[in-house]
N, C-alpha and C. Protein backbone atom coordinates (compact mmCIF):
# COMPACT_ATOMS: atom_id res chain seq x y z
N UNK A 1 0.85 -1.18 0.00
CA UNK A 1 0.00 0.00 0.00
C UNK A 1 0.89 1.23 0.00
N UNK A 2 0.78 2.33 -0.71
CA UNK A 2 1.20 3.51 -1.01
C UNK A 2 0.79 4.64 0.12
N UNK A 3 1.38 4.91 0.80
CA UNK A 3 1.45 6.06 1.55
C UNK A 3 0.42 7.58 0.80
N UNK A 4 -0.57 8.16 1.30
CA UNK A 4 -1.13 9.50 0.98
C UNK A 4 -0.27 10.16 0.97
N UNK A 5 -0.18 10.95 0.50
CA UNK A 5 0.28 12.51 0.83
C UNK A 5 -0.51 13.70 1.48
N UNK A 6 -0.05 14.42 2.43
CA UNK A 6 -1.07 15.56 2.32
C UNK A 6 -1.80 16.31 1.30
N UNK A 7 -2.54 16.62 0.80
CA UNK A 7 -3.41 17.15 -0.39
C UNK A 7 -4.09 16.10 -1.54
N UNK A 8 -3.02 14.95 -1.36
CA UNK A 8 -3.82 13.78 -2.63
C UNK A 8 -4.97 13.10 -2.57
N UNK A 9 -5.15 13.14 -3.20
CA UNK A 9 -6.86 12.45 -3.24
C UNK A 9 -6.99 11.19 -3.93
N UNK A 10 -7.60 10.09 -3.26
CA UNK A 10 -7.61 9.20 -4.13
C UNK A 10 -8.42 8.79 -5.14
N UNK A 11 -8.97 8.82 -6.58
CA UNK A 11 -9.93 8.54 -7.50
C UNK A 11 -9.48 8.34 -8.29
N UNK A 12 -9.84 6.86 -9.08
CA UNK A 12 -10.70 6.42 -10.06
C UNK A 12 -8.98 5.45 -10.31
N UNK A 13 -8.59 5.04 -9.05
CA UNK A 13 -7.36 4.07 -9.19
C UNK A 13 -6.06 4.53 -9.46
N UNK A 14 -5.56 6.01 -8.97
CA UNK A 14 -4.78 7.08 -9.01
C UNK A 14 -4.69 8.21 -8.56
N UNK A 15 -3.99 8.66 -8.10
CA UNK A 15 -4.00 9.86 -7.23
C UNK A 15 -3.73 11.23 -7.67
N UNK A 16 -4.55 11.84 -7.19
CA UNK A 16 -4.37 13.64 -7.88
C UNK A 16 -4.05 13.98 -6.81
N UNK A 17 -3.08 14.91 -7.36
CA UNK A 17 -2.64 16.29 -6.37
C UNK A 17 -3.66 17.18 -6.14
N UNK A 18 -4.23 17.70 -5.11
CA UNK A 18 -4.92 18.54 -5.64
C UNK A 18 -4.38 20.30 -4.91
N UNK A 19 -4.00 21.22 -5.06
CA UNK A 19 -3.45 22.57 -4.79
C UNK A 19 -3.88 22.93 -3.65
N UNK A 20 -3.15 23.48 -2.60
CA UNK A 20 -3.40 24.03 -1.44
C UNK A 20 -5.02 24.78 -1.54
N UNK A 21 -4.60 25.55 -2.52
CA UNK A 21 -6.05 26.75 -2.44
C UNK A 21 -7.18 26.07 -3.01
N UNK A 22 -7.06 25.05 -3.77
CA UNK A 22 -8.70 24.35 -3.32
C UNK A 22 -8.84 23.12 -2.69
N UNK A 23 -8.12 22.68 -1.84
CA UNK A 23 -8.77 21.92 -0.89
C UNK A 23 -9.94 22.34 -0.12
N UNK A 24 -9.74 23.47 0.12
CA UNK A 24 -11.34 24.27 1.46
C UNK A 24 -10.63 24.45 2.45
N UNK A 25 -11.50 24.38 3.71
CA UNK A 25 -11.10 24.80 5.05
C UNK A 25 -11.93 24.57 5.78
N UNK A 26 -11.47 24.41 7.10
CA UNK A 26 -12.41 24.41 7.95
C UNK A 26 -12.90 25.35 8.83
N UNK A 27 -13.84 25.46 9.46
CA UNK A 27 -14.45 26.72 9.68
C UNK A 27 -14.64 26.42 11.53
N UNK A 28 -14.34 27.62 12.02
CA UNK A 28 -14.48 27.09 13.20
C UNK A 28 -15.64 28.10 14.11
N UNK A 29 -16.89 27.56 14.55
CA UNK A 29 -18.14 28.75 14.85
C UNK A 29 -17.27 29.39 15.75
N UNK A 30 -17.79 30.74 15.97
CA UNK A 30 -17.38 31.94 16.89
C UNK A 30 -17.86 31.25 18.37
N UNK A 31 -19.02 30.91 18.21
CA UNK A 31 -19.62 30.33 19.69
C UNK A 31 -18.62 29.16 20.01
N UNK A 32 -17.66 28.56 19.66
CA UNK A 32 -17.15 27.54 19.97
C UNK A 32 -15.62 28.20 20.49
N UNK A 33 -14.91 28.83 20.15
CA UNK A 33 -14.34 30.24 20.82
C UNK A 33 -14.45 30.71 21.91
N UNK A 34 -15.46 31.36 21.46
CA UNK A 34 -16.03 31.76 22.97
C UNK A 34 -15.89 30.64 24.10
N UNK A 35 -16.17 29.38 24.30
CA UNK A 35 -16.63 28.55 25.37
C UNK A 35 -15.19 28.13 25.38
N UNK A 36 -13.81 27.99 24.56
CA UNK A 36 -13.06 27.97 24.97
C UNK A 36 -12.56 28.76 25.49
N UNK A 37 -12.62 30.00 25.46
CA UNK A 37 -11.93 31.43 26.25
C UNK A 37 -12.23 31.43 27.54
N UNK A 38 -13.44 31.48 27.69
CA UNK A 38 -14.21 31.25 29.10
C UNK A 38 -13.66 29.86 29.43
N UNK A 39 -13.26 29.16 29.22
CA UNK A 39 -12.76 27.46 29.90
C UNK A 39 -11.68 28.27 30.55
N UNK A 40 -10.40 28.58 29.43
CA UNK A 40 -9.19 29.38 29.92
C UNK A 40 -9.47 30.49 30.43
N UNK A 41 -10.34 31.15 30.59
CA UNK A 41 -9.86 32.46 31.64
C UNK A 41 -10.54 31.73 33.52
N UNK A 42 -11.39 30.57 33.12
CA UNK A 42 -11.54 30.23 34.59
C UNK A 42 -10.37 29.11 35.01
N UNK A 43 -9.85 28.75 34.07
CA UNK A 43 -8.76 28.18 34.49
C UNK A 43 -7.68 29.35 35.09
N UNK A 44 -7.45 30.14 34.57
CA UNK A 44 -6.57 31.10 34.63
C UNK A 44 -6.67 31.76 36.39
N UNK A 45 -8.12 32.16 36.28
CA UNK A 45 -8.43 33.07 37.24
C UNK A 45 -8.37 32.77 38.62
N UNK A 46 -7.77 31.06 38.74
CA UNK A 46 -7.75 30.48 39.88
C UNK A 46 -9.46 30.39 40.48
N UNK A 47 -9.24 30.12 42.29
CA UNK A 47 -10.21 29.74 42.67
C UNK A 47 -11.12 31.62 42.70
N UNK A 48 -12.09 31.49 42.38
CA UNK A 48 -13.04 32.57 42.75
C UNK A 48 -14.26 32.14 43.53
N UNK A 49 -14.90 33.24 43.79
CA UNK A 49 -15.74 33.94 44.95
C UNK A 49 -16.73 32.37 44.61
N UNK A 50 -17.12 31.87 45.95
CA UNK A 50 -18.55 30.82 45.56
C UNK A 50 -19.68 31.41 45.08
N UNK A 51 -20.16 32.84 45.75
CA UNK A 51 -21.15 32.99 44.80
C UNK A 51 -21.07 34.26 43.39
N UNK A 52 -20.03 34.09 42.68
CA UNK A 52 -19.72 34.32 41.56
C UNK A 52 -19.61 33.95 40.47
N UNK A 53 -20.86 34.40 39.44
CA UNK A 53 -20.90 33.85 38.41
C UNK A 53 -19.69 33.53 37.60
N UNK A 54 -19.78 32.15 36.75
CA UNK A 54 -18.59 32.07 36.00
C UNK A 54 -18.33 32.75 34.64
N UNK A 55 -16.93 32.61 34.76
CA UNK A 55 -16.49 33.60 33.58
C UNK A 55 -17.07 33.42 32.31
N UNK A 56 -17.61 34.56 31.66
CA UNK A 56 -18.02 34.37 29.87
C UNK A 56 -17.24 34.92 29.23
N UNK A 57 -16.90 34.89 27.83
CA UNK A 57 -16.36 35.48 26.50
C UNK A 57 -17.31 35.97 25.40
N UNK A 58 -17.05 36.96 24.91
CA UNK A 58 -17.56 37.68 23.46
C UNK A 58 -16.12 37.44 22.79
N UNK A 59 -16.47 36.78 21.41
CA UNK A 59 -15.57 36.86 20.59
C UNK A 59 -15.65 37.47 19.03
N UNK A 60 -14.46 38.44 18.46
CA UNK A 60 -15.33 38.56 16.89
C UNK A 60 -13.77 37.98 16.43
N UNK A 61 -14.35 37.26 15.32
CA UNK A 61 -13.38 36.90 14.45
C UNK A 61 -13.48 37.34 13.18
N UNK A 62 -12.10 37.90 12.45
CA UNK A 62 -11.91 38.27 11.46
C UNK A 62 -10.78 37.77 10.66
N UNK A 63 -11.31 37.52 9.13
CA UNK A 63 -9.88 37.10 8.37
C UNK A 63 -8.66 38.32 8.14
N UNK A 64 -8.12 37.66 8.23
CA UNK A 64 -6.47 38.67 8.06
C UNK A 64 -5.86 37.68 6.90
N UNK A 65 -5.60 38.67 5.50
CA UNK A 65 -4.59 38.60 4.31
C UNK A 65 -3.92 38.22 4.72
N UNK A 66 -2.82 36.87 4.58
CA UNK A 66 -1.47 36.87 4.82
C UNK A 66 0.08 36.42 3.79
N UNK A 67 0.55 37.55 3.23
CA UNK A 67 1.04 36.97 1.97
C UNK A 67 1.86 35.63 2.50
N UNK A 68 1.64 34.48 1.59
CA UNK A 68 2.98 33.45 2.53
C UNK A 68 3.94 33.33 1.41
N UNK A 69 3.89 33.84 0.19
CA UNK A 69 4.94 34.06 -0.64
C UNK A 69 4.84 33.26 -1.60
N UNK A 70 3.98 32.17 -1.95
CA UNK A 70 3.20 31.35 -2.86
C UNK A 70 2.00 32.36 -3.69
N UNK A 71 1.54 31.89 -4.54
CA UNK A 71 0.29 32.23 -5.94
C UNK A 71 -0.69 32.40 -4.87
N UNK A 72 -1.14 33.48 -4.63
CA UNK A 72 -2.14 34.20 -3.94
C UNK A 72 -1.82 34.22 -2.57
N UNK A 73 -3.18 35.01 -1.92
CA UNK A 73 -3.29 34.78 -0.52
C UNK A 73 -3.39 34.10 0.29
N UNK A 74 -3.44 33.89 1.41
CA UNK A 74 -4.16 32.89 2.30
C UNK A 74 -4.32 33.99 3.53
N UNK A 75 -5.24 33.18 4.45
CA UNK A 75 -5.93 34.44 5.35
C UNK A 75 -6.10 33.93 6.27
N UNK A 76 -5.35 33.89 7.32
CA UNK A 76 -5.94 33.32 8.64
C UNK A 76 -7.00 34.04 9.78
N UNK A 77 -7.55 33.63 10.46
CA UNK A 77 -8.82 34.07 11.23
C UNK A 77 -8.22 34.45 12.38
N UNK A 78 -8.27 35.88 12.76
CA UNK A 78 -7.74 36.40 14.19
C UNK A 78 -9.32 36.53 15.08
N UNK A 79 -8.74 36.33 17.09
CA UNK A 79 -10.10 36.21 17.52
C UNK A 79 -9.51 37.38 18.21
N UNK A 80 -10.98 38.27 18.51
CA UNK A 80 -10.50 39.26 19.66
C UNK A 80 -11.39 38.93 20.20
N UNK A 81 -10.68 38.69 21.48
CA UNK A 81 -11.62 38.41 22.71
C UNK A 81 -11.47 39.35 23.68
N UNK A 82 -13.39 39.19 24.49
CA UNK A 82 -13.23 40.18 25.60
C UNK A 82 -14.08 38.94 26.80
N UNK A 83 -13.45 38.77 27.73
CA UNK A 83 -13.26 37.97 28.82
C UNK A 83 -14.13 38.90 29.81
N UNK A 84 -15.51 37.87 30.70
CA UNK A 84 -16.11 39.19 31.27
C UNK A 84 -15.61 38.37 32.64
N UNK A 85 -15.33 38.72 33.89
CA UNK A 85 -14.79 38.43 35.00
C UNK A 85 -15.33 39.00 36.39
N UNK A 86 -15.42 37.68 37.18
CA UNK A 86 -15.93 38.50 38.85
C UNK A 86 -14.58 37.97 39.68
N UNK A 87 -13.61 38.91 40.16
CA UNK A 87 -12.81 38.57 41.11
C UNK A 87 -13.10 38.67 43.01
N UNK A 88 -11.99 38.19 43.63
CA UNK A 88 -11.99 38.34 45.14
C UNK A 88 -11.62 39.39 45.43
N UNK A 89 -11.65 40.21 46.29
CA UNK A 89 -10.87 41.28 46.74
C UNK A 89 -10.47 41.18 48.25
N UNK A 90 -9.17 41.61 48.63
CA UNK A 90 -8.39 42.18 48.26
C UNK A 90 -7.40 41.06 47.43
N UNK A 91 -7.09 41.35 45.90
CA UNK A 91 -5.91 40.48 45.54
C UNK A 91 -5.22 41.74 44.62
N UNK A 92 -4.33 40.62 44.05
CA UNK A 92 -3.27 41.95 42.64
C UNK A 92 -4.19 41.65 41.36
N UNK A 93 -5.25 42.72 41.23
CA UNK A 93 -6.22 43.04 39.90
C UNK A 93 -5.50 42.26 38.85
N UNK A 94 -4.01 43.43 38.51
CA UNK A 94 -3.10 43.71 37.43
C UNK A 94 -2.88 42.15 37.45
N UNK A 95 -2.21 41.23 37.99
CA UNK A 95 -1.40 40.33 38.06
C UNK A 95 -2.50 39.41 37.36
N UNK A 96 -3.48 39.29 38.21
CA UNK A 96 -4.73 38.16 37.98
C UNK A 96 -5.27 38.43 36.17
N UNK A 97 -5.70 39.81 35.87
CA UNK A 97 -5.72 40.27 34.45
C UNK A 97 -5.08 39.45 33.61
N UNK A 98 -3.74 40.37 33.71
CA UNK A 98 -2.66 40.01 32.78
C UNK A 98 -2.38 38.09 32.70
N UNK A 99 -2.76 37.46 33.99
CA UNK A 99 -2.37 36.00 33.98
C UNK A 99 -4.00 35.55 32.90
N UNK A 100 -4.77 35.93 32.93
CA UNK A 100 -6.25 35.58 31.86
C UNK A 100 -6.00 35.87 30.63
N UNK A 101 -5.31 37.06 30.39
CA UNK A 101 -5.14 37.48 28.79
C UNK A 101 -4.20 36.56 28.68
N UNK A 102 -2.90 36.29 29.36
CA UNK A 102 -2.07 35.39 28.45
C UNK A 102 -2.39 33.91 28.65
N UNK A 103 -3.37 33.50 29.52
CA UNK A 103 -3.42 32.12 29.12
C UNK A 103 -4.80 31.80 28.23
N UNK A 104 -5.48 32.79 28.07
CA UNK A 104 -6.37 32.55 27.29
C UNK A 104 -5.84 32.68 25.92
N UNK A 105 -5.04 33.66 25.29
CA UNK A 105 -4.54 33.39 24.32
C UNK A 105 -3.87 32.60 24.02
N UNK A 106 -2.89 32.05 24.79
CA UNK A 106 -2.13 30.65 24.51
C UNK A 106 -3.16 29.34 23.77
N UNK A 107 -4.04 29.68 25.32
CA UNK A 107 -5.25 28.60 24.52
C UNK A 107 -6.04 28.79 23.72
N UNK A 108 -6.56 29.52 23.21
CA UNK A 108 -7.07 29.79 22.13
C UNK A 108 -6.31 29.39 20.70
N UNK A 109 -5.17 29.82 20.61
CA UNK A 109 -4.22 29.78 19.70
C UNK A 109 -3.86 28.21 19.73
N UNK A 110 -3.46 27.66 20.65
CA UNK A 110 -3.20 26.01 20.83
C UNK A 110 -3.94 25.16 19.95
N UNK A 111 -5.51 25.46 20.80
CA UNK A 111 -6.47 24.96 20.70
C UNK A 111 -7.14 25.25 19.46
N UNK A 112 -7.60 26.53 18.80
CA UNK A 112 -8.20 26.33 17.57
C UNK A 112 -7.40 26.75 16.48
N UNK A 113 -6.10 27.70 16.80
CA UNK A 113 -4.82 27.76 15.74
C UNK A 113 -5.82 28.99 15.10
N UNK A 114 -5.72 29.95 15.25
CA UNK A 114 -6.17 30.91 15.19
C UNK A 114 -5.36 32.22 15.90
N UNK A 115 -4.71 33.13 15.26
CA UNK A 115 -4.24 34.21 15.90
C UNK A 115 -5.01 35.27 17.13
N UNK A 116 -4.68 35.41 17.98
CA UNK A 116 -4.98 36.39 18.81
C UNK A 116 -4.50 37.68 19.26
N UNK A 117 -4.32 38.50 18.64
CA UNK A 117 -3.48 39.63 18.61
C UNK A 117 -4.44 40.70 19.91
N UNK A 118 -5.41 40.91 20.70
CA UNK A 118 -6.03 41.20 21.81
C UNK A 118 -7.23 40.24 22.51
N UNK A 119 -7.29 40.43 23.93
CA UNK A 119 -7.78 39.76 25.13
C UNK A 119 -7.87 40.64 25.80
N UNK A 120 -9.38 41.67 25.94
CA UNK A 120 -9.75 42.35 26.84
C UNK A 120 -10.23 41.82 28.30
N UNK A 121 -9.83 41.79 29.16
CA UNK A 121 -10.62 41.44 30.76
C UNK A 121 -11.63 42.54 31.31
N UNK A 122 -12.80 42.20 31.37
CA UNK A 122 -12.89 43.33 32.02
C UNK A 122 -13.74 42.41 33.14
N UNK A 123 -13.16 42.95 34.68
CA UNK A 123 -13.85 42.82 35.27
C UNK A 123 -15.32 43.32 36.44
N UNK A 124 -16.15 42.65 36.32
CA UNK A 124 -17.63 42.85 36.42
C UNK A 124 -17.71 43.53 37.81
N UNK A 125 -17.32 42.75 38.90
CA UNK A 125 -17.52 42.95 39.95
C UNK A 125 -16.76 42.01 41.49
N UNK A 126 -16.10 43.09 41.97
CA UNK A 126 -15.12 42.42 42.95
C UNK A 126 -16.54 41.90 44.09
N UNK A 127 -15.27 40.75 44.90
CA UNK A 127 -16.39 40.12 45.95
C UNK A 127 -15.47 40.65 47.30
N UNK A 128 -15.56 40.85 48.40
CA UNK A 128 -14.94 41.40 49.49
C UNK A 128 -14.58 39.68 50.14
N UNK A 129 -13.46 39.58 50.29
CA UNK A 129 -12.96 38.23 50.72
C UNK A 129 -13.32 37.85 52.06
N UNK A 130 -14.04 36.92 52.87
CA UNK A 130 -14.44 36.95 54.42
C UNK A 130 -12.85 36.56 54.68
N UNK A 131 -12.91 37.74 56.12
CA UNK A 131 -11.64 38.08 56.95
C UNK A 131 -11.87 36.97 58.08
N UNK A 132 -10.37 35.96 57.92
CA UNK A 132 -10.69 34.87 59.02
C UNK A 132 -10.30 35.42 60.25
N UNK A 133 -11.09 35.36 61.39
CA UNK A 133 -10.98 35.94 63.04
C UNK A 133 -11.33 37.11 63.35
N UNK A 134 -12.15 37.83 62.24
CA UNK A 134 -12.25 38.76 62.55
C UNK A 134 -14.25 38.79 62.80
N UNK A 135 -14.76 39.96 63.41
CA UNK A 135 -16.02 39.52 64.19
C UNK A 135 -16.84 40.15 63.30
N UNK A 136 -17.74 39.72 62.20
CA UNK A 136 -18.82 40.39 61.12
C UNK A 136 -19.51 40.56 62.26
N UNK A 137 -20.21 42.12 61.10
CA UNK A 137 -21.05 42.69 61.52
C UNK A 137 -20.30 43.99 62.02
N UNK A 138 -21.61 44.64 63.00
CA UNK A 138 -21.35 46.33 63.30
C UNK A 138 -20.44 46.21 64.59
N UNK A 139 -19.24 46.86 64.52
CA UNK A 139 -18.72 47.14 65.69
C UNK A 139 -18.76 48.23 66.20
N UNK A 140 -19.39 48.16 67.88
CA UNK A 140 -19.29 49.55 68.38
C UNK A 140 -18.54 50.26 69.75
């Protein structure tokens, strides 16, 4: 048995080449993006508040031209994501942020091979962390 090649096709008891630019592509939904971003930014974000909703994503994807130096274009799909977030407080905002944008882009990029050139965080709403030993309620 004869080994495929990438692009060959087998018909009619012989194999065609067939050219990068018409094989097709595959398409990957925006909603499927999204639910990975949100996987990685709650991975990212460590443990959060119990009663804090979990993290969501808005994503838009757009093709980007990319000459690769071959007979035409090719265009890969960049995602910009915006990561919506409820943190603990008191922690380091900045630190916790910046650790969501870069592991969500890692994963994103890993995972659906898709460029990510921005990862907005924004977060929704801090939770006030319960202080252990200390006495809730009004002190007077």
């Amino acid at each position: 048995m004869t080994p495929v090649s990438e692009g060959a096709v087998r018909g009619g008891g012989h194999l065609a080449v067939v050219p990068p630019g018409e094989r097709g592509a595959t398409r990957i939904a925006d909603r499927v993006v999204s639910k990975i971003a949100a996987r990685a930014a709650r991975e990212a974000a460590g443990k959060l508040p119990a009663d804090a909703t979990p993290p969501h994503a808005t994503v838009v994807v757009r093709p980007r031209a990319v000459d690769s130096g071959r007979a035409g274009e090719t265009t890969v799909d960049t995602a910009h994501i915006r990561v919506h977030l409820e943190l603990d407080y008191p922690c380091d905002i900045g630190a916790r942020c910046r650790e969501v944008r870069r592991h969500v882009a890692e994963r994103v990029g890993a995972l659906v091979g898709m460029e990510v050139p921005e990862v907005a965080v924004h977060v929704e709403r801090l939770h006030l962390a319960p202080a252990h030993g200390v006495a809730q309620g009004r002190t007077r």
